[in-house]
C-alpha atoms as a PDB file:
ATOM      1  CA  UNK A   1      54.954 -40.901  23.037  1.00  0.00           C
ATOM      2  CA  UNK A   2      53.538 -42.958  20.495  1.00  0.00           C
ATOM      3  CA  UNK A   3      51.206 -41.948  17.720  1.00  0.00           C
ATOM      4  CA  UNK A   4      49.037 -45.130  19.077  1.00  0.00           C
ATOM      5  CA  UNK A   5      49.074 -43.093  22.674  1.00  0.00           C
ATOM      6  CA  UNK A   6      47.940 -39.930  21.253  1.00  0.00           C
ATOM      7  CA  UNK A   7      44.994 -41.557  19.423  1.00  0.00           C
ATOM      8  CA  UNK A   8      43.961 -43.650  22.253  1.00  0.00           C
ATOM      9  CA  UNK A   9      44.152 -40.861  24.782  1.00  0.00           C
ATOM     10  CA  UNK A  10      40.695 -39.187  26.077  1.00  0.00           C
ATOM     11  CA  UNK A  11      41.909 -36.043  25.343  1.00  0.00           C
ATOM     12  CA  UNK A  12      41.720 -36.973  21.730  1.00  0.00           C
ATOM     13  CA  UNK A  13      38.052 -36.705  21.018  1.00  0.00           C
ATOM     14  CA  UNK A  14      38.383 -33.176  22.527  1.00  0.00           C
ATOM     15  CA  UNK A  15      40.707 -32.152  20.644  1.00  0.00           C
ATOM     16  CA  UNK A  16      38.356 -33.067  17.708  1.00  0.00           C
ATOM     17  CA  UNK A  17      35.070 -32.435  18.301  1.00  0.00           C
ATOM     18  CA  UNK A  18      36.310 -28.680  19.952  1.00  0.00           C
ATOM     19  CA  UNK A  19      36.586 -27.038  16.492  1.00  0.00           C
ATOM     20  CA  UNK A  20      33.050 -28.690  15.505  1.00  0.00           C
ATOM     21  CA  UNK A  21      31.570 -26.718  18.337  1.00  0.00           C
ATOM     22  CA  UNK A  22      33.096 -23.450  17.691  1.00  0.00           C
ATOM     23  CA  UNK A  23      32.191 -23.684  13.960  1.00  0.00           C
ATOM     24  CA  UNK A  24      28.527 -24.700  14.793  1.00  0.00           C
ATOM     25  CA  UNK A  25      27.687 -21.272  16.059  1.00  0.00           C
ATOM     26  CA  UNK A  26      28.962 -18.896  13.582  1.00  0.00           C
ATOM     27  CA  UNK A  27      27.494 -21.345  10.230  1.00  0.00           C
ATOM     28  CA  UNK A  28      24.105 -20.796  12.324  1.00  0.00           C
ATOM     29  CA  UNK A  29      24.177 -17.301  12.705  1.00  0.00           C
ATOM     30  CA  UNK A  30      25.069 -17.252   9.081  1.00  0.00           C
ATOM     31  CA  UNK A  31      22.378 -19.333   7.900  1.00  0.00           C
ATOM     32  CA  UNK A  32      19.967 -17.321   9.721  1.00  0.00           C
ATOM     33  CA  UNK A  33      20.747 -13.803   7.561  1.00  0.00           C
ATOM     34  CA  UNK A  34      18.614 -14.257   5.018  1.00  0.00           C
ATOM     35  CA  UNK A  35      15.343 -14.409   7.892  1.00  0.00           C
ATOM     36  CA  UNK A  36      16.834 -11.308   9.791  1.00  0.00           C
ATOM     37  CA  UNK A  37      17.467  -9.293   6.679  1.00  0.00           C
ATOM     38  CA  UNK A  38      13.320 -10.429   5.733  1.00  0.00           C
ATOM     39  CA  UNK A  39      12.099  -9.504   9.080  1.00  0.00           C
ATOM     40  CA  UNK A  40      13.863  -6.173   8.702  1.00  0.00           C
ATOM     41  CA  UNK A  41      12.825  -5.431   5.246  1.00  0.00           C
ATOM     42  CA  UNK A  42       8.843  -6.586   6.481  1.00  0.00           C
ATOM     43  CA  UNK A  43       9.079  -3.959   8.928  1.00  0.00           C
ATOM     44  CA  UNK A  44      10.931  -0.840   6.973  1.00  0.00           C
ATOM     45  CA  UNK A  45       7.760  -1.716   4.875  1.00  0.00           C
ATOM     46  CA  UNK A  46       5.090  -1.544   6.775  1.00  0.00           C
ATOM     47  CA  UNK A  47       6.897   1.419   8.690  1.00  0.00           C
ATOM     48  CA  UNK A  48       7.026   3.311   5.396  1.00  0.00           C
ATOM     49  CA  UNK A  49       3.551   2.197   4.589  1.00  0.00           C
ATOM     50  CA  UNK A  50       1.553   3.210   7.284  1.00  0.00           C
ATOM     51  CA  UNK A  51       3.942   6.730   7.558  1.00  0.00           C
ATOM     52  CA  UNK A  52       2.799   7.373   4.018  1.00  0.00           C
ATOM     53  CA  UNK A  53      -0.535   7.599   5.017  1.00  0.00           C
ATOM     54  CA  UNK A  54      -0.378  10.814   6.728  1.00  0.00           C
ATOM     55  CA  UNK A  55       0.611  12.448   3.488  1.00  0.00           C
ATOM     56  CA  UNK A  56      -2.127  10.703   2.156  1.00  0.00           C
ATOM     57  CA  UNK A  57      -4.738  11.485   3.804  1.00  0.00           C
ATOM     58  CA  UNK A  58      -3.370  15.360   3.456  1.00  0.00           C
ATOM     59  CA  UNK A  59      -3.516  14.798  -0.677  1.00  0.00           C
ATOM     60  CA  UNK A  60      -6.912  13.338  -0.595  1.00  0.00           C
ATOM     61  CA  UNK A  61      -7.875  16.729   1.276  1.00  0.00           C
ATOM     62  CA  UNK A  62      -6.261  18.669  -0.735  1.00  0.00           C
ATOM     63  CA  UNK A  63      -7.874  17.078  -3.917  1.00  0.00           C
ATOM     64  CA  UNK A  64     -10.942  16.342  -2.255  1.00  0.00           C
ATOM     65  CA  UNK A  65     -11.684  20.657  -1.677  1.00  0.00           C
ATOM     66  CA  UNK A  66     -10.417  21.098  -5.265  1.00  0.00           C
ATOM     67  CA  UNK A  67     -12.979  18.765  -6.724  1.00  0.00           C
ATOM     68  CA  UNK A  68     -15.606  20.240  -5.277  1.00  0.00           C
ATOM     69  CA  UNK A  69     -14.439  23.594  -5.831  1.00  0.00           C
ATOM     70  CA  UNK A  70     -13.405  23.107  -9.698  1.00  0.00           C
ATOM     71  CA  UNK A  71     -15.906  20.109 -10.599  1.00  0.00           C
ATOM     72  CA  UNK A  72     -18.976  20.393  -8.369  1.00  0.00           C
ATOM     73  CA  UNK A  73     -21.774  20.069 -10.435  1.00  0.00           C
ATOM     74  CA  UNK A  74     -24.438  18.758  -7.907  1.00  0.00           C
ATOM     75  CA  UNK A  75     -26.398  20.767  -5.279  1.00  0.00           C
ATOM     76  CA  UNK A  76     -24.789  21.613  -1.850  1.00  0.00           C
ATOM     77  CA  UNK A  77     -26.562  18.513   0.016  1.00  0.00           C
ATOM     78  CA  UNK A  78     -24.845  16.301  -2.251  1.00  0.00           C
ATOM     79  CA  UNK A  79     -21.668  17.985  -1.978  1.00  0.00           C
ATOM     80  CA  UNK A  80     -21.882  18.035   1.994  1.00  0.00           C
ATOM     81  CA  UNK A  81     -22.567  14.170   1.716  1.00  0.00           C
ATOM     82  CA  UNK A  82     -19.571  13.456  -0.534  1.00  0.00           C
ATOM     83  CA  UNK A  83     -17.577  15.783   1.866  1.00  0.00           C
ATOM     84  CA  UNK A  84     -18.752  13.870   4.850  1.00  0.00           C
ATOM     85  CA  UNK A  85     -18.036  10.643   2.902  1.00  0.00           C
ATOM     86  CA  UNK A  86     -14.199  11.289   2.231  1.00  0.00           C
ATOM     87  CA  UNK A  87     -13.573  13.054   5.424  1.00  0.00           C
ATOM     88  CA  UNK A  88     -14.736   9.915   7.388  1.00  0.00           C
ATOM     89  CA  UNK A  89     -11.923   7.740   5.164  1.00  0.00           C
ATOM     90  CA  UNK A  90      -9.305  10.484   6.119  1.00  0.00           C
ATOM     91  CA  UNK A  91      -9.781  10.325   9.780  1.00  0.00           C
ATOM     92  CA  UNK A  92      -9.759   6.457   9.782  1.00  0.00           C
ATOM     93  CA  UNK A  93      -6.882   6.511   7.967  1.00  0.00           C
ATOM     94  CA  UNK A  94      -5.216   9.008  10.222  1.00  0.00           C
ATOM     95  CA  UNK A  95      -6.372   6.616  13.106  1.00  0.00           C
ATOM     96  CA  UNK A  96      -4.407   3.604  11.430  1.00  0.00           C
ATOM     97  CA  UNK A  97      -1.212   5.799  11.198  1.00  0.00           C
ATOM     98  CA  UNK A  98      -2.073   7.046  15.459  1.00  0.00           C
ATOM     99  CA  UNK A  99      -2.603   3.777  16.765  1.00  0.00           C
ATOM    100  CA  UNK A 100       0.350   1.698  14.749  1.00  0.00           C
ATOM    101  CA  UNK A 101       2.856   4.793  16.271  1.00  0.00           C
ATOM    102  CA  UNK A 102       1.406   4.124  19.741  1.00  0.00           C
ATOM    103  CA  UNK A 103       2.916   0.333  19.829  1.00  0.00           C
ATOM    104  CA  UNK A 104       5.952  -0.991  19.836  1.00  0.00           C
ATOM    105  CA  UNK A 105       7.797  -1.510  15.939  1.00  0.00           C
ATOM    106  CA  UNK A 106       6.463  -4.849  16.276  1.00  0.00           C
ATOM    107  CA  UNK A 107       6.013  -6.775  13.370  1.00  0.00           C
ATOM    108  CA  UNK A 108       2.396  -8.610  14.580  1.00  0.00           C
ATOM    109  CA  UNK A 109       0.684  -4.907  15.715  1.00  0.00           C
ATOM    110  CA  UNK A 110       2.587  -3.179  12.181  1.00  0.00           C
ATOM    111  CA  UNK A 111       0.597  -6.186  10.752  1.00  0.00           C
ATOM    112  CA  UNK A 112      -2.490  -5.350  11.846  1.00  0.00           C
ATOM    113  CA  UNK A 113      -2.045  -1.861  11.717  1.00  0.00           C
ATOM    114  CA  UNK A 114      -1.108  -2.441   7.658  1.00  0.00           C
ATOM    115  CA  UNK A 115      -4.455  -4.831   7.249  1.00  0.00           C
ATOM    116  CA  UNK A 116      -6.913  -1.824   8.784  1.00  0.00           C
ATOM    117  CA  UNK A 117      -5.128   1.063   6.816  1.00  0.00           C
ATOM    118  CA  UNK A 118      -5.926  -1.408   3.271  1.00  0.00           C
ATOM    119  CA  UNK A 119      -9.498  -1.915   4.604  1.00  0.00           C
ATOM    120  CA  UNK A 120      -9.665   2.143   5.344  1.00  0.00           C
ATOM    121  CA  UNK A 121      -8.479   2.341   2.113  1.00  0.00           C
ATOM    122  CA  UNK A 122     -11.282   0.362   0.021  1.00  0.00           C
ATOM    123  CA  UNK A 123     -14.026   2.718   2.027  1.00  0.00           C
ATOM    124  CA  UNK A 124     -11.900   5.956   0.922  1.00  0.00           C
ATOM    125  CA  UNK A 125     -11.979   4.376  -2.567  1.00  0.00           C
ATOM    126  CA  UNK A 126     -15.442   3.579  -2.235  1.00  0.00           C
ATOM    127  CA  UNK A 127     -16.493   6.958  -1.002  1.00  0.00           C
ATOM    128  CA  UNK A 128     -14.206   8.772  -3.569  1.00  0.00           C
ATOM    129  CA  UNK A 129     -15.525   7.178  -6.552  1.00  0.00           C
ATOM    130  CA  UNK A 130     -19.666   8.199  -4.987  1.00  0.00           C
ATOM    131  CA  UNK A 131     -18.738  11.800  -6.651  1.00  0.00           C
ATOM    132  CA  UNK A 132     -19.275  10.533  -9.531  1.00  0.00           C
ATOM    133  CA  UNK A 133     -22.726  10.269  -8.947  1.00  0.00           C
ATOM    134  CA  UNK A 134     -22.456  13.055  -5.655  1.00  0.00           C
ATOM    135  CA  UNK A 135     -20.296  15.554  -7.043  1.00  0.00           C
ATOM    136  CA  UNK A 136     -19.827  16.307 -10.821  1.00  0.00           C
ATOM    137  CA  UNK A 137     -23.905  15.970 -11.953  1.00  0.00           C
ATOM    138  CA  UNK A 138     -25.831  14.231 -14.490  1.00  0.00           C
ATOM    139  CA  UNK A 139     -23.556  15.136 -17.394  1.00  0.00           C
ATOM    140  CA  UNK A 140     -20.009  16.417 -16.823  1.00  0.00           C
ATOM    141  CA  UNK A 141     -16.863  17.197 -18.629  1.00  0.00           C
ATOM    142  CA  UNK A 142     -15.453  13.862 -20.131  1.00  0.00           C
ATOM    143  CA  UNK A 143     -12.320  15.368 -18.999  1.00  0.00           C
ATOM    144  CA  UNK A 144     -13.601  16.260 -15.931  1.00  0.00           C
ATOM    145  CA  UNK A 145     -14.935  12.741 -14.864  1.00  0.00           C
ATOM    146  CA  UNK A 146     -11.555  11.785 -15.762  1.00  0.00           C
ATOM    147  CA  UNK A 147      -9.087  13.680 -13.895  1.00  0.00           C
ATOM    148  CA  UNK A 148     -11.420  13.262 -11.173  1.00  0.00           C
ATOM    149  CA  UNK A 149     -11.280   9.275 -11.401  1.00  0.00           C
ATOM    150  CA  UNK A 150      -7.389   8.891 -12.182  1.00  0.00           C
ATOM    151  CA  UNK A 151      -5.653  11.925 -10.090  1.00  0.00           C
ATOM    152  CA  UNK A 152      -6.031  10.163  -6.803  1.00  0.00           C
ATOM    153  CA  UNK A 153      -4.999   7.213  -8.219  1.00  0.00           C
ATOM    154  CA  UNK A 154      -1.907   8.766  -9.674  1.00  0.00           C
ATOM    155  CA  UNK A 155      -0.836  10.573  -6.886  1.00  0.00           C
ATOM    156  CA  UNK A 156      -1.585   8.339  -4.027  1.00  0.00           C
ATOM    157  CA  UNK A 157      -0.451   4.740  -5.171  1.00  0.00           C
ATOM    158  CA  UNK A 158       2.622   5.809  -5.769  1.00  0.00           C
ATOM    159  CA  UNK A 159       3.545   7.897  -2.279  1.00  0.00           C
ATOM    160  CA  UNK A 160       1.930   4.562  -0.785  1.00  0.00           C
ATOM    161  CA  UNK A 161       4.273   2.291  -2.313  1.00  0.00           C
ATOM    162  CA  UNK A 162       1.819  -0.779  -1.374  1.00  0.00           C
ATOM    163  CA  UNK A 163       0.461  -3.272  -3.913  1.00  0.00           C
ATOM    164  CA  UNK A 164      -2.885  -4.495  -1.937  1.00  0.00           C
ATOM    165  CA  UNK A 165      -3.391  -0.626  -0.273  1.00  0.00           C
ATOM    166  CA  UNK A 166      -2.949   0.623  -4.076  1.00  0.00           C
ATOM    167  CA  UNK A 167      -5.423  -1.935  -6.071  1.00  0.00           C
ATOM    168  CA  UNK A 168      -8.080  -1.302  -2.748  1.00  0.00           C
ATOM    169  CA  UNK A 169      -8.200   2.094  -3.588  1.00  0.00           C
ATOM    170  CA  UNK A 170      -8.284   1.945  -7.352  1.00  0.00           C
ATOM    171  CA  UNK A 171     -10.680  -0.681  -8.291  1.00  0.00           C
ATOM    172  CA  UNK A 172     -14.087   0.761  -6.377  1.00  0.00           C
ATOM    173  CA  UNK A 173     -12.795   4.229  -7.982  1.00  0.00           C
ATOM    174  CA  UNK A 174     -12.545   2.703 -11.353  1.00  0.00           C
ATOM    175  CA  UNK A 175     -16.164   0.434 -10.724  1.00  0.00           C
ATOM    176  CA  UNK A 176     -18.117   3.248  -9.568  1.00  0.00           C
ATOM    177  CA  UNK A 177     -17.088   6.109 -11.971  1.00  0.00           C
ATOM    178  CA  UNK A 178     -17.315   3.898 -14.742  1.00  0.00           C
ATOM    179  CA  UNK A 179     -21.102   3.090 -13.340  1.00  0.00           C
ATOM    180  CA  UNK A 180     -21.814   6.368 -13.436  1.00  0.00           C
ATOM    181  CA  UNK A 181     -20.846   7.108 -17.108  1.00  0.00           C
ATOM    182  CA  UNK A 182     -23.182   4.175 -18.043  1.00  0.00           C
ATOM    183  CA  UNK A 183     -26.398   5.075 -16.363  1.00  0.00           C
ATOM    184  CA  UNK A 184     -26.177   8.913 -16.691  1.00  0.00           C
ATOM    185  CA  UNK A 185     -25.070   8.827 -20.127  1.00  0.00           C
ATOM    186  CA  UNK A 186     -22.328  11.144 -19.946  1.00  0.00           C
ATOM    187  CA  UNK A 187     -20.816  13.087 -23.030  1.00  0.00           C
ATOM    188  CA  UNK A 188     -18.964  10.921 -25.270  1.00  0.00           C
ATOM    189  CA  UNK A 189     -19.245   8.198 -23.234  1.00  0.00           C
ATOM    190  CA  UNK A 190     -16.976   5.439 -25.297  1.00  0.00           C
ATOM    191  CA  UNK A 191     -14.460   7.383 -25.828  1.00  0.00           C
ATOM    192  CA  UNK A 192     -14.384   8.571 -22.013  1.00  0.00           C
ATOM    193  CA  UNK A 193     -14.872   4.998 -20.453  1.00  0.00           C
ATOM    194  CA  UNK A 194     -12.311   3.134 -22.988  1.00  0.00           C
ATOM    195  CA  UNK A 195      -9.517   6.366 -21.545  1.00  0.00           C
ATOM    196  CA  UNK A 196     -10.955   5.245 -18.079  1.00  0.00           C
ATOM    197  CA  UNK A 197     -10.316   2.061 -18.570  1.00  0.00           C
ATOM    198  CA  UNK A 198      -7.212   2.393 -20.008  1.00  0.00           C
ATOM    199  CA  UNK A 199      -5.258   4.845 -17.939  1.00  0.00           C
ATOM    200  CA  UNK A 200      -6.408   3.124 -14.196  1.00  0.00           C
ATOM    201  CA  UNK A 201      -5.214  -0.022 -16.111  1.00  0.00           C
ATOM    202  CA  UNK A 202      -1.827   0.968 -16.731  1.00  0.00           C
ATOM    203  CA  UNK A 203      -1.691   2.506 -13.487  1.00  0.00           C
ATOM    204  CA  UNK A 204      -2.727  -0.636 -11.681  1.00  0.00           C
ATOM    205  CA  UNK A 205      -0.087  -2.795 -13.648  1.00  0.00           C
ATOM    206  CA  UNK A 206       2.409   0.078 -12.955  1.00  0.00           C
ATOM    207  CA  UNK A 207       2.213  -0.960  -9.169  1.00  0.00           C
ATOM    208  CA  UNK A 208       1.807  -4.522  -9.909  1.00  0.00           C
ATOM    209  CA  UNK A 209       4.895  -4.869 -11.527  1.00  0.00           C
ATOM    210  CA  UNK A 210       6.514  -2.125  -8.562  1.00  0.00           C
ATOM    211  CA  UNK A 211       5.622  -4.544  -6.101  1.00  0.00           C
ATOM    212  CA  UNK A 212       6.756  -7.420  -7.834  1.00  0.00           C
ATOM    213  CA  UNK A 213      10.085  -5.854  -8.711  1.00  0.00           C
ATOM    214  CA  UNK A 214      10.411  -5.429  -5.168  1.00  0.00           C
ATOM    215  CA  UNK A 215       9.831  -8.917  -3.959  1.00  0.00           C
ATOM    216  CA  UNK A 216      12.498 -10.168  -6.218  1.00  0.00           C
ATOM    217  CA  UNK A 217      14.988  -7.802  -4.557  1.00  0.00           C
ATOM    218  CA  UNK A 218      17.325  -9.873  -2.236  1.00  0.00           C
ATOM    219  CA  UNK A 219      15.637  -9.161   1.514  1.00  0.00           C
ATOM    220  CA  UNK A 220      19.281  -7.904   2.948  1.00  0.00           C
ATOM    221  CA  UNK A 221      19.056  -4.870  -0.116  1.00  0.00           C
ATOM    222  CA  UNK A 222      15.272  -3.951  -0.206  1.00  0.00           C
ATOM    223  CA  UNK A 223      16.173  -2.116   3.268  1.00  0.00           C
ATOM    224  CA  UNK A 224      15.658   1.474   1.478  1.00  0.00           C
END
């Protein structure tokens, strides 16, 4: 047979556009990796995220009964009320964490169970940082107001491992202890609110440059 025959014969085109068709399938797969590995890693996230905050919730507890046992400086009406306040954060936190476990590991309900745990978490910052007016009195311990203000932050942010969750927490903790050194004129107040300042600073642009660190990890290793 001719070499004319063979490239005039209908079988021809077949025979080339066959291996185009196998090839297409595999280089598609392969192209979608990088979107499968991001999905993954999005979930593992917000898996890890909303598991951590069973553990914290537990901490803030644990620190919460040692505040007021150690740093209570207020009557026991203000002390209830502080109680009351962080107790309500704990058990919507705890709700987050129950109702994300009762779906599917669905990225869109993971999602939404991620946005209301961040939201829980500005109230529990919010109510945390009322004991500085609630719990520790007029005129505390510098060092007390202190290890009151940056312990949770310390702790928590980094067994929550999430950016937004972290700087939700810390900034109405920060605002509202650093309010109350102003207008109750604690003890050696520039020296405490400059150590304030400082320390939730550097803890903030700790987790800042955590999370960043971990976005620039390629999607297919950040599955840890």
């Amino acid at each position: 047979m001719a070499l004319t025959d063979i490239q005039d014969s209908p079988l021809a085109p077949l025979q080339v556009s066959r291996p185009l068709a196998l090839q297409s399938g595999p280089l598609s797969s392969l192209a979608r990796l990088p979107e499968i590995h991001a999905e993954a890693s999005e979930i593992a996230h917000l898996s890890r995220f909303l598991r951590a905050s069973v553990g914290a919730a537990a901490m803030l507890m644990l620190l919460g009964a040692v505040a007021i046992a150690v740093a209570g400086g207020a009557g026991l009406k203000q002390e209830f009320a502080w109680a009351l306040l962080v107790l309500a954060g704990v058990g919507a936190m705890l709700r987050s964490y129950i109702r994300s476990t009762a779906q599917a590991f669905d990225r869109l309900p993971m999602r939404e169970a991620a946005k209301d745990l961040r939201a829980v978490l500005f109230y529990t910052g919010f109510a945390w940082g009322a004991g500085a007016f609630l719990l520790l009195g007029d005129n505390p311990l510098p060092l007390m107001g202190l290890c009151f203000a940056v312990l949770p932050s310390a702790i928590l942010l980094p067994l929550l491992r999430d950016k937004t969750a972290g700087l939700f927490f810390l900034s109405p903790v920060t605002v509202l202890t650093a309010a109350a050194m102003l207008l109750q004129h604690w003890a050696a107040m520039p020296v405490a609110l400059t150590m304030l300042l400082v320390m939730q600073s550097c803890i903030g642009a700790g987790l800042a440059l955590a999370g960043r660190s971990r976005e620039t990890i390629p999607a297919g290793l950040s599955l840890r």
